[in-house]
N, C-alpha and C. Protein backbone atom coordinates (compact mmCIF):
# COMPACT_ATOMS: atom_id res chain seq x y z
N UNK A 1 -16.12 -14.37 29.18
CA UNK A 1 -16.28 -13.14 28.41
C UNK A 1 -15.69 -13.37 27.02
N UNK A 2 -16.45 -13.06 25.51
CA UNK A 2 -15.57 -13.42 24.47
C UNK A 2 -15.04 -12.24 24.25
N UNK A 3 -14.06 -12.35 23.46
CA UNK A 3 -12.99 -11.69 22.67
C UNK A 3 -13.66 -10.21 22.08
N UNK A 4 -15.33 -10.21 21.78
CA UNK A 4 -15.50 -9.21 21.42
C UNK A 4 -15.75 -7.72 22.66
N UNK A 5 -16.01 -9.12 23.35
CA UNK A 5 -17.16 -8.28 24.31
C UNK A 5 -15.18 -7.13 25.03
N UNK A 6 -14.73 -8.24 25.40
CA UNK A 6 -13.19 -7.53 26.25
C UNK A 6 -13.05 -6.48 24.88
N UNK A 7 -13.41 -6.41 23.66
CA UNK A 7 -12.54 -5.10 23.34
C UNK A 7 -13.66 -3.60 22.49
N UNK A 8 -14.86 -4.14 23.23
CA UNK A 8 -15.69 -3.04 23.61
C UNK A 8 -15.11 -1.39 24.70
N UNK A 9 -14.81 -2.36 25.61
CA UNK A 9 -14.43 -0.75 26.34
C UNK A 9 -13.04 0.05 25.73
N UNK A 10 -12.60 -1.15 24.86
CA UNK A 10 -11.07 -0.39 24.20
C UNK A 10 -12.14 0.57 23.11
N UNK A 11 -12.68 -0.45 21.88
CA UNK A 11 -13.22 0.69 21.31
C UNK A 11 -13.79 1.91 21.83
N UNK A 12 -14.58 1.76 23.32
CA UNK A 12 -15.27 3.24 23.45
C UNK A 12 -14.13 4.31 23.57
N UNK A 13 -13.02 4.25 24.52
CA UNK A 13 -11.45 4.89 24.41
C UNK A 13 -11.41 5.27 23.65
N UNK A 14 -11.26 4.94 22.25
CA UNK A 14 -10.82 5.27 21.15
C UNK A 14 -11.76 6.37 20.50
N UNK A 15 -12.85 5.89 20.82
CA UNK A 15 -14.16 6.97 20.38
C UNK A 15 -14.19 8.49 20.85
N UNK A 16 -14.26 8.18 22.23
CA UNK A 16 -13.98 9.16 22.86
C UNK A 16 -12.77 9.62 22.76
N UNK A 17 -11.62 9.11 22.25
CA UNK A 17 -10.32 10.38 22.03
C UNK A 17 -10.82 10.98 20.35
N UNK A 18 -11.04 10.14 20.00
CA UNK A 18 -11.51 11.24 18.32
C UNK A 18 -12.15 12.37 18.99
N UNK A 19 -13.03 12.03 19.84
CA UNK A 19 -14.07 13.12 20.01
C UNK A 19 -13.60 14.47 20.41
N UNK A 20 -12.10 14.25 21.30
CA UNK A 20 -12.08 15.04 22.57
C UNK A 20 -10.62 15.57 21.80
N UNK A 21 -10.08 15.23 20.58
CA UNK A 21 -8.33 15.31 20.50
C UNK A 21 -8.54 16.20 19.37
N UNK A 22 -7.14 16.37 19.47
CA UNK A 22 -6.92 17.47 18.01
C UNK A 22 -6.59 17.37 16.92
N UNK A 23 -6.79 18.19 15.97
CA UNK A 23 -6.90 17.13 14.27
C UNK A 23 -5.51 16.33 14.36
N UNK A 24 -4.13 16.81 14.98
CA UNK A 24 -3.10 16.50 15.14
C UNK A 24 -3.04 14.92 16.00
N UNK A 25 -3.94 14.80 16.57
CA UNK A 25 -3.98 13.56 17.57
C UNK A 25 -4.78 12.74 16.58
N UNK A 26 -6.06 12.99 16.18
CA UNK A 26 -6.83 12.05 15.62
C UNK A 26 -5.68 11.73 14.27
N UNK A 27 -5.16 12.48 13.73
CA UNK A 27 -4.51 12.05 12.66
C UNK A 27 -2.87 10.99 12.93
N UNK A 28 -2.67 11.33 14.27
CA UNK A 28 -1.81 10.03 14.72
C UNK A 28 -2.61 9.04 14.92
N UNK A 29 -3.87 8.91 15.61
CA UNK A 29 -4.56 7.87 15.97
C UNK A 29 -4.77 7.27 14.43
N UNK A 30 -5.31 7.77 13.74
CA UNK A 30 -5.76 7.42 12.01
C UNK A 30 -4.79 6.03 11.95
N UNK A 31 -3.24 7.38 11.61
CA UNK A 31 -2.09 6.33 11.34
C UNK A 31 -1.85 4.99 11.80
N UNK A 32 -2.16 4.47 13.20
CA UNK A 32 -1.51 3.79 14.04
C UNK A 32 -2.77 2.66 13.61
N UNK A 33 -3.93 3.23 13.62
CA UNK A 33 -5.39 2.23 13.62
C UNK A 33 -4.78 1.83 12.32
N UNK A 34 -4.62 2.62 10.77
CA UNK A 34 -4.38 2.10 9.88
C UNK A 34 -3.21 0.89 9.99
N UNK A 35 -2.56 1.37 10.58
CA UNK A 35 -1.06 -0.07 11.04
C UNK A 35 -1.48 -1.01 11.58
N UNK A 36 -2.56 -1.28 12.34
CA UNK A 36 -3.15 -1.84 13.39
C UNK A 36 -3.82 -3.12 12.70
N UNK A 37 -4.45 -2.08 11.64
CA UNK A 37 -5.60 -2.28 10.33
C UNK A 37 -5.25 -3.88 9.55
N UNK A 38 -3.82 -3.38 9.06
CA UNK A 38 -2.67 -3.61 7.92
C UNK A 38 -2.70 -4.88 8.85
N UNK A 39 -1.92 -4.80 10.03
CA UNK A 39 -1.45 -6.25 10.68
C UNK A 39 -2.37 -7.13 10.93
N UNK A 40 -3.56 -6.76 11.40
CA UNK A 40 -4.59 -7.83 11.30
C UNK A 40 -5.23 -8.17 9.93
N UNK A 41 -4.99 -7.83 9.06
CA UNK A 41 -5.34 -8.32 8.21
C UNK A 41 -4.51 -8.77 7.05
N UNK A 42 -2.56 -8.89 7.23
CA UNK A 42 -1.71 -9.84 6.76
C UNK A 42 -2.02 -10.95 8.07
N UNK A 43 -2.35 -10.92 9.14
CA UNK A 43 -2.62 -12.05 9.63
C UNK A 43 -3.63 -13.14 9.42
N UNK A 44 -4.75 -12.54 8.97
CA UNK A 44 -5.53 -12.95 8.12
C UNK A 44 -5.17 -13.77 6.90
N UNK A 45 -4.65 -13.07 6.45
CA UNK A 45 -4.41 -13.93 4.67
C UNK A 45 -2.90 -14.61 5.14
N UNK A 46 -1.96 -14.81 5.92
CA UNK A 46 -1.15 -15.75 6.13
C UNK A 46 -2.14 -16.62 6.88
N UNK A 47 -3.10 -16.78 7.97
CA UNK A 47 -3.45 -17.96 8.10
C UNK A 47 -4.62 -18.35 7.15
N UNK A 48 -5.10 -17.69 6.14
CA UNK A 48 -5.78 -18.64 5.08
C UNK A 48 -4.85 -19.21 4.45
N UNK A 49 -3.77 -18.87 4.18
CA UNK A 49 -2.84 -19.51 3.20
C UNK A 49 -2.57 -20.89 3.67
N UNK A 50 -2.00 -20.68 5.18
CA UNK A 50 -1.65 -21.90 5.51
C UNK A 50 -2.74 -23.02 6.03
N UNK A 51 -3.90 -22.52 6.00
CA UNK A 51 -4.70 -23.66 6.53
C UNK A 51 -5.69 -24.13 5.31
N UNK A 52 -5.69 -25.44 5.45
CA UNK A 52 -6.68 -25.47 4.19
C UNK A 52 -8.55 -24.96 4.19
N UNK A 53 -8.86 -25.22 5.23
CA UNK A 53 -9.98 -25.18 5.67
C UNK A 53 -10.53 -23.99 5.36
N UNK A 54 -10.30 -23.09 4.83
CA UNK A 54 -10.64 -22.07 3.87
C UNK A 54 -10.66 -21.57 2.54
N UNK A 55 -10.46 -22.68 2.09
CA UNK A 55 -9.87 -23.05 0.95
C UNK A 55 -11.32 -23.62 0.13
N UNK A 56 -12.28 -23.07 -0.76
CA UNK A 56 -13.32 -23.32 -1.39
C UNK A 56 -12.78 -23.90 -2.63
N UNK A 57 -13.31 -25.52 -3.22
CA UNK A 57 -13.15 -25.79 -4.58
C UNK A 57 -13.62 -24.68 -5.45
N UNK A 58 -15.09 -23.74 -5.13
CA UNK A 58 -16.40 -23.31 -5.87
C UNK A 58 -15.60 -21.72 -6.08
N UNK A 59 -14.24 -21.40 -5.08
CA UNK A 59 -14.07 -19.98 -5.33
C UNK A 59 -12.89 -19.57 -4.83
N UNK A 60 -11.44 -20.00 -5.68
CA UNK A 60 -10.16 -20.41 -5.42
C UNK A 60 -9.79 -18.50 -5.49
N UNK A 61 -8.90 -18.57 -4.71
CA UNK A 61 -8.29 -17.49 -4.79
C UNK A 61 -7.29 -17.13 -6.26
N UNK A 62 -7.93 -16.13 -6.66
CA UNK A 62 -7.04 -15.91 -8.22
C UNK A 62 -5.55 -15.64 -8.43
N UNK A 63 -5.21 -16.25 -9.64
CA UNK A 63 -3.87 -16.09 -9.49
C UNK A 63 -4.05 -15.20 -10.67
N UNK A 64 -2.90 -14.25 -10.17
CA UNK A 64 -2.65 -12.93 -11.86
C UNK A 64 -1.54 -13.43 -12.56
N UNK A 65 -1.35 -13.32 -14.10
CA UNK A 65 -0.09 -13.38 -14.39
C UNK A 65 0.28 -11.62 -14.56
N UNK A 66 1.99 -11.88 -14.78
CA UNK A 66 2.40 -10.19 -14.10
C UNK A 66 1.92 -9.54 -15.00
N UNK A 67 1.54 -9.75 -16.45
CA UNK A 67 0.64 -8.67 -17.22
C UNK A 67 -0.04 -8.23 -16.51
N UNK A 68 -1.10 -8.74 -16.30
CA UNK A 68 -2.22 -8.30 -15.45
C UNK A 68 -1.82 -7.61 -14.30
N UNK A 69 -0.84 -8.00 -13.43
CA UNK A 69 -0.56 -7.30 -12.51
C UNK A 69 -0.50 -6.11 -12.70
N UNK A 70 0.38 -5.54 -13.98
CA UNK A 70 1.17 -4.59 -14.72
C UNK A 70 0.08 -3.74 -14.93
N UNK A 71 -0.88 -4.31 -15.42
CA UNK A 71 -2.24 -3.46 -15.58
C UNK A 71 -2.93 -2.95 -14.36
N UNK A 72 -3.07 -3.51 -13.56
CA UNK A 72 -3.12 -3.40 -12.37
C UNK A 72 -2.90 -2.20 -11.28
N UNK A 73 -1.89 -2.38 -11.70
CA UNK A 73 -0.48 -1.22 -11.05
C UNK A 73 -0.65 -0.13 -12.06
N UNK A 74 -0.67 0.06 -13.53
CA UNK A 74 -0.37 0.77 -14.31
C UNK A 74 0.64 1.35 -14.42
N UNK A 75 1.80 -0.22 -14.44
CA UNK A 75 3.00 0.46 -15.02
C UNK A 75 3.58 -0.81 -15.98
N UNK A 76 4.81 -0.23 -16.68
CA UNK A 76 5.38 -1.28 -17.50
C UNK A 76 5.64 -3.39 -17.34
N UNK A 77 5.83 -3.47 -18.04
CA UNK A 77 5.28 -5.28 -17.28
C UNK A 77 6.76 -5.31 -16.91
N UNK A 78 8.03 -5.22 -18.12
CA UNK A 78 9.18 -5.04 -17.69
C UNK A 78 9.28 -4.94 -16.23
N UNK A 79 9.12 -3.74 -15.33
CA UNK A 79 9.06 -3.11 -14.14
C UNK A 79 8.31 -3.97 -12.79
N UNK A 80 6.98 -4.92 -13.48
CA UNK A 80 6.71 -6.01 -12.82
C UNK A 80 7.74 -7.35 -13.02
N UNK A 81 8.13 -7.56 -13.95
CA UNK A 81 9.02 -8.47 -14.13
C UNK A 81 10.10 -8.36 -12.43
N UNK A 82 10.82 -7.63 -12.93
CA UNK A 82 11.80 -6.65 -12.23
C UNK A 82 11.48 -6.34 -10.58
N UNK A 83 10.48 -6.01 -10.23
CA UNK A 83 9.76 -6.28 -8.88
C UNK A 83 9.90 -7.78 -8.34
N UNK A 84 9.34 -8.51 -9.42
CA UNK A 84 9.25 -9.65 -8.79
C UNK A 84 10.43 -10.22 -8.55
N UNK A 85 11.62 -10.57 -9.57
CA UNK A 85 12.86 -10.93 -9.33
C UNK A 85 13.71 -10.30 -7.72
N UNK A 86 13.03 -8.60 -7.70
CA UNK A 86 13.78 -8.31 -6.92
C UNK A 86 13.39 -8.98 -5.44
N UNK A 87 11.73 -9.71 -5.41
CA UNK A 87 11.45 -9.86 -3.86
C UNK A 87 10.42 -9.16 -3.58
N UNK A 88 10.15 -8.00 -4.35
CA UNK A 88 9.42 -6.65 -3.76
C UNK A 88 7.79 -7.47 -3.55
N UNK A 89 7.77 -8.10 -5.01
CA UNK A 89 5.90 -8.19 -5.52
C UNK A 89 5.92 -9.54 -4.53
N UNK A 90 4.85 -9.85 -4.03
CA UNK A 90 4.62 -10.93 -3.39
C UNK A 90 3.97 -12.21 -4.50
N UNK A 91 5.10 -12.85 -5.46
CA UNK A 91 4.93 -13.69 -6.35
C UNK A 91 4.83 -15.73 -5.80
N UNK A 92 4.64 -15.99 -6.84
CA UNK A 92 4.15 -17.42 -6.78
C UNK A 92 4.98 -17.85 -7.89
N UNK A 93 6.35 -18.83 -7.56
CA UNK A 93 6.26 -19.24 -8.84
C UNK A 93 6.02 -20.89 -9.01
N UNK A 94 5.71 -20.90 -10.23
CA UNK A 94 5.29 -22.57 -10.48
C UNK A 94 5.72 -23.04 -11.82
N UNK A 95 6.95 -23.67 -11.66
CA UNK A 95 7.80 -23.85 -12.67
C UNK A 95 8.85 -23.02 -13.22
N UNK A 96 8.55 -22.61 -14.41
CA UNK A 96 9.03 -21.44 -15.17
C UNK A 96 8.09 -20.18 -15.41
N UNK A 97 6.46 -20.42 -14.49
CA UNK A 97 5.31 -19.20 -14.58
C UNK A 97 5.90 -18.53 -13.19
N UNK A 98 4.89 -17.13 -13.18
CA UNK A 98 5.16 -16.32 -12.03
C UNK A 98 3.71 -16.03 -12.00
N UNK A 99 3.18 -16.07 -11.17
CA UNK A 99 1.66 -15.42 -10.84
C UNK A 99 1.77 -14.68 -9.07
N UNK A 100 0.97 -14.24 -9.51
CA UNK A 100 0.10 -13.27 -8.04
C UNK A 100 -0.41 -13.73 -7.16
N UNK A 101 -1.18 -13.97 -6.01
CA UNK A 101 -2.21 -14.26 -5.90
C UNK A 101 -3.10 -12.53 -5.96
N UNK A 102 -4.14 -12.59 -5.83
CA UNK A 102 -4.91 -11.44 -5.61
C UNK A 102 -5.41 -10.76 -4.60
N UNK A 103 -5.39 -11.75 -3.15
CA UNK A 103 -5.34 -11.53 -2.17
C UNK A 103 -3.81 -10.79 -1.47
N UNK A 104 -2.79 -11.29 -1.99
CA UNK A 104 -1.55 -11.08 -1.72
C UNK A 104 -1.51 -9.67 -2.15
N UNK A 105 -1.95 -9.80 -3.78
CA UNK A 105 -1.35 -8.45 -4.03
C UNK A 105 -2.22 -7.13 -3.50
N UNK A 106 -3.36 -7.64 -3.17
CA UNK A 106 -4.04 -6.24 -2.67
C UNK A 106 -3.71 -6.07 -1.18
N UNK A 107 -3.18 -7.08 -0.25
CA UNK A 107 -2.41 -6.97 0.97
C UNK A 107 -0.90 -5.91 0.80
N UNK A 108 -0.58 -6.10 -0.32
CA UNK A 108 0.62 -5.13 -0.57
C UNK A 108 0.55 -4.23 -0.99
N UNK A 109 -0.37 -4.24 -1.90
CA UNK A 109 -1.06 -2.66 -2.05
C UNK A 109 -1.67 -1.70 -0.99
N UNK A 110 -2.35 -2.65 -0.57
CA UNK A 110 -2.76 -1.92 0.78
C UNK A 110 -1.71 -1.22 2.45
N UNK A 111 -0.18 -2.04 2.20
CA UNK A 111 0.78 -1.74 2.72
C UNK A 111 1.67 -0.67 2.12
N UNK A 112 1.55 -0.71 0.98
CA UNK A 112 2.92 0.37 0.36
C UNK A 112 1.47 1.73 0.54
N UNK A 113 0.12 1.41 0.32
CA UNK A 113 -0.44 2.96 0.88
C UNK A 113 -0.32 3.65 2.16
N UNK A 114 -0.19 2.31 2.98
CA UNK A 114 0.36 3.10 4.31
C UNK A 114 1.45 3.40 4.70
N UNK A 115 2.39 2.77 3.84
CA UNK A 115 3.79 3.37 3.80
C UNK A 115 4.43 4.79 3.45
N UNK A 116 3.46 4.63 2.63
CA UNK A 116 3.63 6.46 1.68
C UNK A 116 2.77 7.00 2.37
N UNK A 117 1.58 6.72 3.43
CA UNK A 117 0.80 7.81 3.62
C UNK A 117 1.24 8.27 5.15
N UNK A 118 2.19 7.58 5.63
CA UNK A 118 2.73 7.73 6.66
C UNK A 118 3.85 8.57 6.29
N UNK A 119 4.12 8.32 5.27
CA UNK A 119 5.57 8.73 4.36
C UNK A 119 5.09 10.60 4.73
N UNK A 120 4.15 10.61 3.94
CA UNK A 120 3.56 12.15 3.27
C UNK A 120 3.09 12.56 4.30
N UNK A 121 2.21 11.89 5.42
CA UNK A 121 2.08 12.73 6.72
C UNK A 121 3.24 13.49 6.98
N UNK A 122 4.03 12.57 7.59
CA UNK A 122 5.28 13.44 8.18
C UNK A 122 5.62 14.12 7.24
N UNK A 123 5.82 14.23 5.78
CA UNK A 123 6.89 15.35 5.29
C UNK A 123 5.91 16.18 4.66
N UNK A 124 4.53 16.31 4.66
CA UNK A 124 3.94 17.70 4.67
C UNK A 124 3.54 18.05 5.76
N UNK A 125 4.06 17.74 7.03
CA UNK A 125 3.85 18.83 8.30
C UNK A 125 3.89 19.86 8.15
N UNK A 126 3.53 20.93 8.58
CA UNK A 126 4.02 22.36 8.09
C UNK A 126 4.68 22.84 7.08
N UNK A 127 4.31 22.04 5.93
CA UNK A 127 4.89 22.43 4.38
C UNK A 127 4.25 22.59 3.48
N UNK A 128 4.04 23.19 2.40
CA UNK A 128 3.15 23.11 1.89
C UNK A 128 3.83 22.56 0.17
N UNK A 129 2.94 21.59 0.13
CA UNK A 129 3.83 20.32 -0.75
C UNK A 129 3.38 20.55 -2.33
N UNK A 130 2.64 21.87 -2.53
CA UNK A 130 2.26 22.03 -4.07
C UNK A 130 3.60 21.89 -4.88
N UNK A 131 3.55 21.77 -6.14
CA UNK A 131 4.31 21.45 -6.89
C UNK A 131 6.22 21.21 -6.55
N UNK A 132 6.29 19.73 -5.62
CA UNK A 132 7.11 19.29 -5.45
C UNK A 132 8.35 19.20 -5.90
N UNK A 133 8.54 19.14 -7.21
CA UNK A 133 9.78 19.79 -8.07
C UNK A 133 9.47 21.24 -8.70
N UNK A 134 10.65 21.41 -8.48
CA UNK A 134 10.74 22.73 -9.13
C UNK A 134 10.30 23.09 -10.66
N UNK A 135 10.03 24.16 -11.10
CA UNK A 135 10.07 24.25 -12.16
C UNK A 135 10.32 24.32 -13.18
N UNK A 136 10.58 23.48 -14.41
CA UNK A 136 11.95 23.86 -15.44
C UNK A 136 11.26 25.26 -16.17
N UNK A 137 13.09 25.40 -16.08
CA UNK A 137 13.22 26.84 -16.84
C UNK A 137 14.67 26.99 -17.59
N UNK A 138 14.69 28.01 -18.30
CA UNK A 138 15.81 27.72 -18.94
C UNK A 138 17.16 28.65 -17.92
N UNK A 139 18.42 27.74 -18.04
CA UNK A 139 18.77 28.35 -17.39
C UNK A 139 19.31 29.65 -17.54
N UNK A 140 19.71 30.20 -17.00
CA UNK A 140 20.29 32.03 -17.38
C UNK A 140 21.76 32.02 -18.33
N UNK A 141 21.34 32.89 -19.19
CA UNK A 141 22.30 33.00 -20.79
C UNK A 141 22.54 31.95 -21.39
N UNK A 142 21.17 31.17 -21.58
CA UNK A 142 21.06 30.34 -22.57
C UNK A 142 19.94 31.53 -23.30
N UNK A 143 19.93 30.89 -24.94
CA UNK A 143 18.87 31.63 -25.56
C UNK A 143 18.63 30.76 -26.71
N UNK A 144 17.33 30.60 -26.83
CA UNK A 144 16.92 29.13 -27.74
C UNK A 144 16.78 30.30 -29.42
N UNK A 145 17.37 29.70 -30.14
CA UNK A 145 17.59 30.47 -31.49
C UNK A 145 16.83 29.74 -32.54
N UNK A 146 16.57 28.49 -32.57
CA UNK A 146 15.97 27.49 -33.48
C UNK A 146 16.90 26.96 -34.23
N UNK A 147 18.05 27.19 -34.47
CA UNK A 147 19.22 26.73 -35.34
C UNK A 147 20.12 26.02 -34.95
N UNK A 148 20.64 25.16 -35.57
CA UNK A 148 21.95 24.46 -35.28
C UNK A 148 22.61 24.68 -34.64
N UNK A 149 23.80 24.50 -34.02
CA UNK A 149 25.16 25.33 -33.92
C UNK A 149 26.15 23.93 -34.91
């Protein structure tokens, strides 16, 4: 029996609980498939890494430098700098360069979304999460005059 065929009757399970569960269930199921998701597919790109045999002269996996990353992300390069030193960014270095790969970094991108979206499940359960900080206002017996003091 191959590998696909044994996880046919798992998929139908799964089908049939979307069908039959409550938005509350399917939305744990979501979560867990997305985790599920995530791990098979850092398993994936750790064994391309380590094996060569996937490895095309005609279509090398790209390396970013952290500008690009920075762009990427759309935030300061500083802040990629700073990521990377800390461990966070999944970097390459070679020499005195730092690059990406692109596979890597969209594996981590694709992890910190399920981190936060697991994050934001749980803490908008029964909350309702519109405008998360409060509002500035001035505080009481202040009074804006336009002048010096």
């Amino acid at each position: 029996m191959s590998e696909t065929a044994e996880l046919t009757p798992i998929i139908q399970k799964l089908e049939q609980a979307v069908e039959t569960g409550t938005p509350a269930q399917n939305l744990q199921l979501f979560l867990e498939l997305e985790r599920l998701r995530m791990l098979v597919f850092s398993q994936v790109v750790k064994q391309s890494q380590s094996t060569s045999e996937h490895f095309s002269p005609e279509e090398p996996s790209r390396l970013l430098t952290i500008p690009e990353v920075a762009t990427i992300l759309q935030i300061p390069c500083g802040r990629c700098y700073e990521l990377s030193r800390q461990g966070v960014l999944p970097t390459i270095k070679i020499g005195k360069y730092i690059r990406v790969s692109q596979a890597a970094l969209h594996a981590w991108l694709a992890q910190q979304q399920h981190m936060h979206a697991s994050q934001w499940g749980e803490a908008s359960q029964g909350r309702d999460m519109r405008g998360c900080r409060p509002p500035l206002t001035e505080p009481k017996g202040s009074k804006k005059t336009g002048k010096h003091e």
